[in-house]
C-alpha atoms as a PDB file:
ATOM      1  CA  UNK A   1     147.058  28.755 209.637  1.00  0.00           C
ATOM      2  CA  UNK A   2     148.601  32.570 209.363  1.00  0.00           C
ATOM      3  CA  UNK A   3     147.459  34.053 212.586  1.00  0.00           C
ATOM      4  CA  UNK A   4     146.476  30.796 214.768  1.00  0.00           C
ATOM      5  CA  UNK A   5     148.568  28.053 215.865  1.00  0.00           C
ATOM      6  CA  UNK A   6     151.124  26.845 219.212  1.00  0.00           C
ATOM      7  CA  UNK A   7     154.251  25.894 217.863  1.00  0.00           C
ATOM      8  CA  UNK A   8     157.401  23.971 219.960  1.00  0.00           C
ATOM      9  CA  UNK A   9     160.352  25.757 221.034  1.00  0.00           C
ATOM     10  CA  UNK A  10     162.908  24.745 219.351  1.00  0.00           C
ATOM     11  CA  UNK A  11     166.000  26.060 221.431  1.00  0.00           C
ATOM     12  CA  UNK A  12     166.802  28.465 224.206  1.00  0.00           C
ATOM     13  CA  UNK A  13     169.250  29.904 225.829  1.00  0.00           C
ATOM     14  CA  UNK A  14     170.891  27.636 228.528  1.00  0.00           C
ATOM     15  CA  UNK A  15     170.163  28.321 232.414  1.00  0.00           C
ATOM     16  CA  UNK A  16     173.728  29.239 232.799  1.00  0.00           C
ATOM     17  CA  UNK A  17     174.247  31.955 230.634  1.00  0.00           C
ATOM     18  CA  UNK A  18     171.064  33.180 231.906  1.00  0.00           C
ATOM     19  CA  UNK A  19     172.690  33.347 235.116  1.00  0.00           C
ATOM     20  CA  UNK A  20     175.265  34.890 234.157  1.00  0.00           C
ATOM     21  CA  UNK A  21     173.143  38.097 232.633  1.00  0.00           C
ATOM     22  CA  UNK A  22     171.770  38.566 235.606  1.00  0.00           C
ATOM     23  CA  UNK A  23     174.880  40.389 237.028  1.00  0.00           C
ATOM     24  CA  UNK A  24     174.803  42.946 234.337  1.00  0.00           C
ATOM     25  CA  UNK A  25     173.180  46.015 233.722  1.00  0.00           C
ATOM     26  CA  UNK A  26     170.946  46.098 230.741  1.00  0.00           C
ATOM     27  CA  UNK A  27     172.340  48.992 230.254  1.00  0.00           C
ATOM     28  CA  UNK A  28     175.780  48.253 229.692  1.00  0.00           C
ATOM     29  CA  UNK A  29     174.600  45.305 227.589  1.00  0.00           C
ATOM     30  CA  UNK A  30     172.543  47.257 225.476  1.00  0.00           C
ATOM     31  CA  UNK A  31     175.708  49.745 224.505  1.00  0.00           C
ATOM     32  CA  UNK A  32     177.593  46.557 223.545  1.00  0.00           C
ATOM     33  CA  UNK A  33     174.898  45.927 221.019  1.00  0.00           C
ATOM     34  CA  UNK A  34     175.280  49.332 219.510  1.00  0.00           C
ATOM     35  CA  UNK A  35     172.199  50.881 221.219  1.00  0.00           C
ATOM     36  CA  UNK A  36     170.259  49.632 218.063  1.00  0.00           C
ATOM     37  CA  UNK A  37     167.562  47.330 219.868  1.00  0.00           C
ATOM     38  CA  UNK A  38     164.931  48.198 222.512  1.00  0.00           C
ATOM     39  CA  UNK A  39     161.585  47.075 223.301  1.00  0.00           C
ATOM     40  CA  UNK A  40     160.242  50.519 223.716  1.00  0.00           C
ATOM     41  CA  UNK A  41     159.693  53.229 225.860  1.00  0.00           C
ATOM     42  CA  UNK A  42     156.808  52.650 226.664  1.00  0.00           C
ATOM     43  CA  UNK A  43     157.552  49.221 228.101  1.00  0.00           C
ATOM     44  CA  UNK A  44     158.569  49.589 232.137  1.00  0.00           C
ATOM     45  CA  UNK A  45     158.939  47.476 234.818  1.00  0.00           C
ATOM     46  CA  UNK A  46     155.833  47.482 237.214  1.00  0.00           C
ATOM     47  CA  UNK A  47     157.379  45.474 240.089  1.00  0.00           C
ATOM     48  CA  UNK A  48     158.973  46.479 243.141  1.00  0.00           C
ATOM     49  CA  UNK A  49     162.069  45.826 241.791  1.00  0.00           C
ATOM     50  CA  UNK A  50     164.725  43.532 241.070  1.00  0.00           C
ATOM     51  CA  UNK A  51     166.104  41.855 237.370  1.00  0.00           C
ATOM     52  CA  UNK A  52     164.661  39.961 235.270  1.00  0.00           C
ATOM     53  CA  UNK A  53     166.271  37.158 232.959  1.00  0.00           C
ATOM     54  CA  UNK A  54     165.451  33.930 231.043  1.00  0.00           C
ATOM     55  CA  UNK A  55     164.306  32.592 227.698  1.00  0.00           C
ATOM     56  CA  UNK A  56     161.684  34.088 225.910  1.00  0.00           C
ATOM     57  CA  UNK A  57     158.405  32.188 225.209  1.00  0.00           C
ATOM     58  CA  UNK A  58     156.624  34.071 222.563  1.00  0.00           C
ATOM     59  CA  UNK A  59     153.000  35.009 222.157  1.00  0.00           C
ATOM     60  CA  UNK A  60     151.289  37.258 219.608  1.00  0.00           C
ATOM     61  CA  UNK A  61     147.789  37.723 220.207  1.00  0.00           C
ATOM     62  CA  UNK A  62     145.198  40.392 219.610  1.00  0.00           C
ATOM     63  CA  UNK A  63     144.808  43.436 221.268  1.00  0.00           C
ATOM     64  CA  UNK A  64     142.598  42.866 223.780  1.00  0.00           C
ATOM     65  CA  UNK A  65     142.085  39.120 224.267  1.00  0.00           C
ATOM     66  CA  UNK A  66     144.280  36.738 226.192  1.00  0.00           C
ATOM     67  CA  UNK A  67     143.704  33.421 225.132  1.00  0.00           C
ATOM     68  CA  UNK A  68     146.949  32.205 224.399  1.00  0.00           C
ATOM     69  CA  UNK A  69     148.650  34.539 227.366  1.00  0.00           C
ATOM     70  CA  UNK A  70     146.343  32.062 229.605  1.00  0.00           C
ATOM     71  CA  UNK A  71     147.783  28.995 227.120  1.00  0.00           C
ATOM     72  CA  UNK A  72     151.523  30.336 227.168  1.00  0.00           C
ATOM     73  CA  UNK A  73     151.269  29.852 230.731  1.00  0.00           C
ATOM     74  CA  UNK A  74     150.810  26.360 230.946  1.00  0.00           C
ATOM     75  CA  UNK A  75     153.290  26.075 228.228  1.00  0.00           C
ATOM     76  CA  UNK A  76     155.940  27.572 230.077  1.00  0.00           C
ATOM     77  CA  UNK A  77     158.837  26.238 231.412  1.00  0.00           C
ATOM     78  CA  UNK A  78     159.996  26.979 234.912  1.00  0.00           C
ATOM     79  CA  UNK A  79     162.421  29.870 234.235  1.00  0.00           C
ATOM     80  CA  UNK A  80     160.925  31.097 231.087  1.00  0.00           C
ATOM     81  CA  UNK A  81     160.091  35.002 230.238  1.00  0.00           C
ATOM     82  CA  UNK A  82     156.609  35.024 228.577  1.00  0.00           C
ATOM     83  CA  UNK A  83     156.687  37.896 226.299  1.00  0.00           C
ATOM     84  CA  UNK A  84     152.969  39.064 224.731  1.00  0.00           C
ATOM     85  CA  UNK A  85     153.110  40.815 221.675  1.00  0.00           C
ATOM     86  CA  UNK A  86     149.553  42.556 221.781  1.00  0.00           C
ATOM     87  CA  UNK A  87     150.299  45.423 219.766  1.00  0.00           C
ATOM     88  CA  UNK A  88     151.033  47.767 222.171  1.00  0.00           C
ATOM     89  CA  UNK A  89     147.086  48.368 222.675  1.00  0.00           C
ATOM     90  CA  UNK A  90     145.791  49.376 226.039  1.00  0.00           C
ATOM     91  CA  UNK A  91     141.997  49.304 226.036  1.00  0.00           C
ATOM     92  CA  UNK A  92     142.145  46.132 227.589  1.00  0.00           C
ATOM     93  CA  UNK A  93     144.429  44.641 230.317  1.00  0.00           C
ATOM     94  CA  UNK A  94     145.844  41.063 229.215  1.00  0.00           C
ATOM     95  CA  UNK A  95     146.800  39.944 232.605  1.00  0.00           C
ATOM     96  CA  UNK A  96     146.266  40.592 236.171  1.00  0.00           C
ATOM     97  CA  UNK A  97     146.611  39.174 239.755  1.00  0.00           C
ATOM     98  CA  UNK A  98     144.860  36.234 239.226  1.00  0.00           C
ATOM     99  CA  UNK A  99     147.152  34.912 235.860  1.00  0.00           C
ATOM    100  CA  UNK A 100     150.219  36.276 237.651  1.00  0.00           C
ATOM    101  CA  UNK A 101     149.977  34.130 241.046  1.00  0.00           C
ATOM    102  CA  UNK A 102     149.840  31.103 238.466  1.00  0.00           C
ATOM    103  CA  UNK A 103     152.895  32.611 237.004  1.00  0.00           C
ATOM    104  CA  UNK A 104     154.927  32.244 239.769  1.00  0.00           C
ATOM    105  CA  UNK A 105     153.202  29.013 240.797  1.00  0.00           C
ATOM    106  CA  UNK A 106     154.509  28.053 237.719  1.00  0.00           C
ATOM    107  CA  UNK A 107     158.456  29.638 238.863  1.00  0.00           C
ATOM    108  CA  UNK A 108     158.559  31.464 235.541  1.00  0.00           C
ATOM    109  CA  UNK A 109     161.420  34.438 235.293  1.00  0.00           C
ATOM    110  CA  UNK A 110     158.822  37.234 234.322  1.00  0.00           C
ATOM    111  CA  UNK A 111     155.957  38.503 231.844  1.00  0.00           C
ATOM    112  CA  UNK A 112     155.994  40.896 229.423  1.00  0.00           C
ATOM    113  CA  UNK A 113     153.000  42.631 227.685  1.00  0.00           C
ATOM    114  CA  UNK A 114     153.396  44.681 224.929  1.00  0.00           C
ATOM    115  CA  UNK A 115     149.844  45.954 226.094  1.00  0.00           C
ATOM    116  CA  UNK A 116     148.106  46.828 229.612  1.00  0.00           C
ATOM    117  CA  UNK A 117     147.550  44.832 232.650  1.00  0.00           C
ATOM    118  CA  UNK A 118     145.619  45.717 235.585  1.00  0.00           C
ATOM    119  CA  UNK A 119     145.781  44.844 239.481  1.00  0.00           C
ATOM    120  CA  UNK A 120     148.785  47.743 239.565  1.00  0.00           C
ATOM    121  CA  UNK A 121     148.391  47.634 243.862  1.00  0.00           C
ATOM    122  CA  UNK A 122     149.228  43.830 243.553  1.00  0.00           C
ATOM    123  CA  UNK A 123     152.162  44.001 240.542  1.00  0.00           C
ATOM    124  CA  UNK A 124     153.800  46.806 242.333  1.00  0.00           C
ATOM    125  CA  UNK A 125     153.676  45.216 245.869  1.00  0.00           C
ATOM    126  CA  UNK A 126     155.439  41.965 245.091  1.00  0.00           C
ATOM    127  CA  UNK A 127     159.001  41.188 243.436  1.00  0.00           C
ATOM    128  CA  UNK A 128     157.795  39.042 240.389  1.00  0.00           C
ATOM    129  CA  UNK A 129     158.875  40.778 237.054  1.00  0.00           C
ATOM    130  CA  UNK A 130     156.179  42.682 234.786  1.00  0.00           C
ATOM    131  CA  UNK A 131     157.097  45.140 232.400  1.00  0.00           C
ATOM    132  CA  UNK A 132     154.032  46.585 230.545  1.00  0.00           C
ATOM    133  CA  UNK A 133     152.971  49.573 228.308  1.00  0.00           C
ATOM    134  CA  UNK A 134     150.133  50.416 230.589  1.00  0.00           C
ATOM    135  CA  UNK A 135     147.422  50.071 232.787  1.00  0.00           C
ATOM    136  CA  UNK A 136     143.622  49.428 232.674  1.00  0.00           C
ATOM    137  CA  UNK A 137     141.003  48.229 235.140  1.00  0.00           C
ATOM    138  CA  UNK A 138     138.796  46.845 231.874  1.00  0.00           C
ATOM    139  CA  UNK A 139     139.527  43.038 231.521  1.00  0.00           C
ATOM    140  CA  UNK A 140     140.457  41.070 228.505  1.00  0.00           C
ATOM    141  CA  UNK A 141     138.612  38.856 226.009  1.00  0.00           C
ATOM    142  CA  UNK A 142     139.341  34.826 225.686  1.00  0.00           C
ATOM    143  CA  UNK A 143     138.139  33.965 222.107  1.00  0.00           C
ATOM    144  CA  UNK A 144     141.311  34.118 220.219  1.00  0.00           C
ATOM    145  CA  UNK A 145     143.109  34.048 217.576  1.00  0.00           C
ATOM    146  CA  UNK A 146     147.019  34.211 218.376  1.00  0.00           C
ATOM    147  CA  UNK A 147     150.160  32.547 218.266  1.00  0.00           C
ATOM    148  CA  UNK A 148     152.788  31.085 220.401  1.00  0.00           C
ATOM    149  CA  UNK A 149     156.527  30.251 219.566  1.00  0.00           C
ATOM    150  CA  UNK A 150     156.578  32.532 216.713  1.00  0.00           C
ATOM    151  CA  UNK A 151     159.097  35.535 215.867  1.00  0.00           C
ATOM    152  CA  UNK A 152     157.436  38.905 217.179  1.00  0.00           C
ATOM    153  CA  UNK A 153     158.851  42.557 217.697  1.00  0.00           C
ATOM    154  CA  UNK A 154     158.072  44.991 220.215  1.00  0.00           C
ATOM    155  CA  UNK A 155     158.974  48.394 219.057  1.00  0.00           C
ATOM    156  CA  UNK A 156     161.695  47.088 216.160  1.00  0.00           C
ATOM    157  CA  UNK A 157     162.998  44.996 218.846  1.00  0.00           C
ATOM    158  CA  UNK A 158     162.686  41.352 216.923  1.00  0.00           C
ATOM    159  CA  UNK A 159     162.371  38.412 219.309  1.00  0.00           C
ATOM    160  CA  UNK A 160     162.422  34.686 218.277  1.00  0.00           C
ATOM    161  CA  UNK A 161     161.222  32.119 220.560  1.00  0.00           C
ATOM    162  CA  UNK A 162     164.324  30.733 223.307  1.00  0.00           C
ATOM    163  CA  UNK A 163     166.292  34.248 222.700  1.00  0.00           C
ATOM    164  CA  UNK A 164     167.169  36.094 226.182  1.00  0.00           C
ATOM    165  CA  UNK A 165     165.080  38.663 227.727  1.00  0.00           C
ATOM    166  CA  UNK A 166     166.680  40.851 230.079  1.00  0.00           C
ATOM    167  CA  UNK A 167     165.369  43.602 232.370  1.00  0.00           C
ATOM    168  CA  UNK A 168     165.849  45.988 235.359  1.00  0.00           C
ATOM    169  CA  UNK A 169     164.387  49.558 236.235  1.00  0.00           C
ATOM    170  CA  UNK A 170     165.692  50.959 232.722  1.00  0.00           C
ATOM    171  CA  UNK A 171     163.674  48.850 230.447  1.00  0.00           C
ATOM    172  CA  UNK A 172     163.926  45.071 228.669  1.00  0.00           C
ATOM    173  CA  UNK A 173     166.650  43.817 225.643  1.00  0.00           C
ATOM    174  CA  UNK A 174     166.164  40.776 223.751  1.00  0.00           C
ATOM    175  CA  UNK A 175     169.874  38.823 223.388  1.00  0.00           C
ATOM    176  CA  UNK A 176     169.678  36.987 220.333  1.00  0.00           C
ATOM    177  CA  UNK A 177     170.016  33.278 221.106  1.00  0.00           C
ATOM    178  CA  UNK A 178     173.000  32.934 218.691  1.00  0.00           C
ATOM    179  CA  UNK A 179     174.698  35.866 219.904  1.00  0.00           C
ATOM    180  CA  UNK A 180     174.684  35.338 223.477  1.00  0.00           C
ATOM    181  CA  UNK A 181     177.852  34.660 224.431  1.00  0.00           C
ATOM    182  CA  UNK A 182     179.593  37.048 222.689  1.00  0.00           C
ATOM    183  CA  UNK A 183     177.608  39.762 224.135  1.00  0.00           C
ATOM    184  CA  UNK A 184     177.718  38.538 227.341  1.00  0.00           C
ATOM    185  CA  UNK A 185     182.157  38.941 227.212  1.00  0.00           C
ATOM    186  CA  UNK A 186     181.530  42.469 225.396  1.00  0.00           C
ATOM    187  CA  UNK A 187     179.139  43.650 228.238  1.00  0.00           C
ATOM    188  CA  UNK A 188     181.199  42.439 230.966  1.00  0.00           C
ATOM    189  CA  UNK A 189     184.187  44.160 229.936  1.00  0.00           C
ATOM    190  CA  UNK A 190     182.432  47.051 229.681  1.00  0.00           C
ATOM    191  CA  UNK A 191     180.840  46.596 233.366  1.00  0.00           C
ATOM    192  CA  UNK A 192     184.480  46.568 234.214  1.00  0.00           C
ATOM    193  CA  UNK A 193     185.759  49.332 232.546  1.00  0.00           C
ATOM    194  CA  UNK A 194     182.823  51.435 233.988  1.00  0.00           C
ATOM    195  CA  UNK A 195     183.733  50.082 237.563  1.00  0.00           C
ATOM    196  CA  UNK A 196     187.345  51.574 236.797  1.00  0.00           C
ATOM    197  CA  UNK A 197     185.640  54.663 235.600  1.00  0.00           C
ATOM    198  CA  UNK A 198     183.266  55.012 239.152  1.00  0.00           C
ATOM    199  CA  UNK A 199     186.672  54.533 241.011  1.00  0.00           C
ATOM    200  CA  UNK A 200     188.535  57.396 239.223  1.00  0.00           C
ATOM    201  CA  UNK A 201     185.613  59.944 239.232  1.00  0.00           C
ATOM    202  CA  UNK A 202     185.163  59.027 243.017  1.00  0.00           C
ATOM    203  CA  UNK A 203     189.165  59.572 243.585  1.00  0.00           C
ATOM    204  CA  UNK A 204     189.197  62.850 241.363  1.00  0.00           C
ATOM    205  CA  UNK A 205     191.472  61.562 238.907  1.00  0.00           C
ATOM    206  CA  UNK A 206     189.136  61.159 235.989  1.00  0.00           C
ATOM    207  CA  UNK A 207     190.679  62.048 232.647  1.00  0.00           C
ATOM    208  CA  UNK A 208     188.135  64.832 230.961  1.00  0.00           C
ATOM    209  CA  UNK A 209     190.214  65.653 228.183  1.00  0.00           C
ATOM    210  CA  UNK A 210     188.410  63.974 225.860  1.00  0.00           C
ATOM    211  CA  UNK A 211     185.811  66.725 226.135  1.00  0.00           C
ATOM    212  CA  UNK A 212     187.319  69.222 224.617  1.00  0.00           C
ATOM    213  CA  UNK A 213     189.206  66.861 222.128  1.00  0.00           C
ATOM    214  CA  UNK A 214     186.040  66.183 220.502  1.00  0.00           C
ATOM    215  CA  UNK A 215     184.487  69.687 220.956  1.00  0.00           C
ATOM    216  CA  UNK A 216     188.037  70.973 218.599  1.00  0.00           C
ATOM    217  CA  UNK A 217     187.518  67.528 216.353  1.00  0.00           C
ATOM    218  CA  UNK A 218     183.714  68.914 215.418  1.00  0.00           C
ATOM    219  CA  UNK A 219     184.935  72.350 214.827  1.00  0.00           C
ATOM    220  CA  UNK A 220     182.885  74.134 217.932  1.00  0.00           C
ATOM    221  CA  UNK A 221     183.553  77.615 218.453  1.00  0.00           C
ATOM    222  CA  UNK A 222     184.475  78.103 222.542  1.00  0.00           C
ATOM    223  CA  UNK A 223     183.683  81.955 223.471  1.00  0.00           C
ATOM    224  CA  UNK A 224     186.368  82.780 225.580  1.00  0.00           C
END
């Protein structure tokens, strides 16, 4: 039925190249994908801090009811990002203290709601990953309908079930499952090229010519 149903995972991305996203900025990972995916603006990390990585279990649900957030959470595998697709609504907070202590009972990697949450004191005190579009103290409805294991996009940001969710204090990426690797030797390269960069700028031998290269390339008139 269109709108209502729990589907399997069929794949997702292995616990080592998980790992090995974790030592790069999202950042640096999203300018290897051509700065053309993002999960939003709006979306921000609520923790206290600290990365998040792992495989993406999908939900889409109504705004305002978390049924199958509370079902995606028993489905989840330790590891797993649970990423809620609620339509970026905030009149009613999907999740809260009470779902996100079973979370980490659980060991998952993070939770993402395209939507509010609530119990900000408790979030923002503790190191488990939640990025959210806002907050609200009203609670959520449990009467359905929604899906789980099925594509859904945040923003333009398309995310298929077992693709890799990244995230650190400047926002979340979705690596698409397929593509992982190959992003993964693009970012890291330019992690090191950056590092390079820091080294010269911090030595005073960065090269800055290529400021005023492009400035003559566009044609801009310098007043002298």
């Amino acid at each position: 039925m269109v709108g209502l149903g729990i589907r399997k995972r069929r794949r997702a991305v292995e616990a080592e190249t998980v790992e090995r996203f974790r030592a790069l900025p999202v950042a640096n990972v999203s300018d290897v994908m051509s700065r053309m995916s993002a999960g939003g603006a709006r979306l921000r990390p609520l923790h206290a801090g600290g990365g998040m990585a792992g495989p993406a279990l999908t939900v889409r649900t109504r705004p305002g009811d978390n049924l199958m957030v509370h079902k995606a959470l028993d489905l989840a595998e330790p590891g797993d990002v649970v990423v809620v697709d609620a339509g970026g609504d905030l009149t009613n907070a999907l999740i809260g203290e009470l779902m996100i202590t079973y979370a980490m009972t659980r060991r998952l990697a993070g939770i993402v709601i395209n939507g509010a949450v609530r119990d900000l004191g408790y979030i923002r005190a503790g190191a488990f990953p939640v990025f959210a579009a806002g907050v609200t103290h009203r609670g959520p409805y449990k009467d359905g309908p929604g899906e789980i294991n099925v594509p859904i996009a945040l923003e333009g940001m398309v995310i298929e079930p077992g693709d890799l969710i990244i995230g650190d204090d400047d926002g979340l990426l979705c690596v698409p499952y397929d593509a992982a690797a190959s992003v993964y030797e693009a970012a890291a390269a330019k992690q090191d090229a950056e590092r390079r960069q820091m080294a010269a700028i911090q030595a005073g031998t960065s090269d800055r010519s290529w400021v005023d290269q492009t400035l003559s390339r566009i044609g801009c008139p310098i007043e002298e």
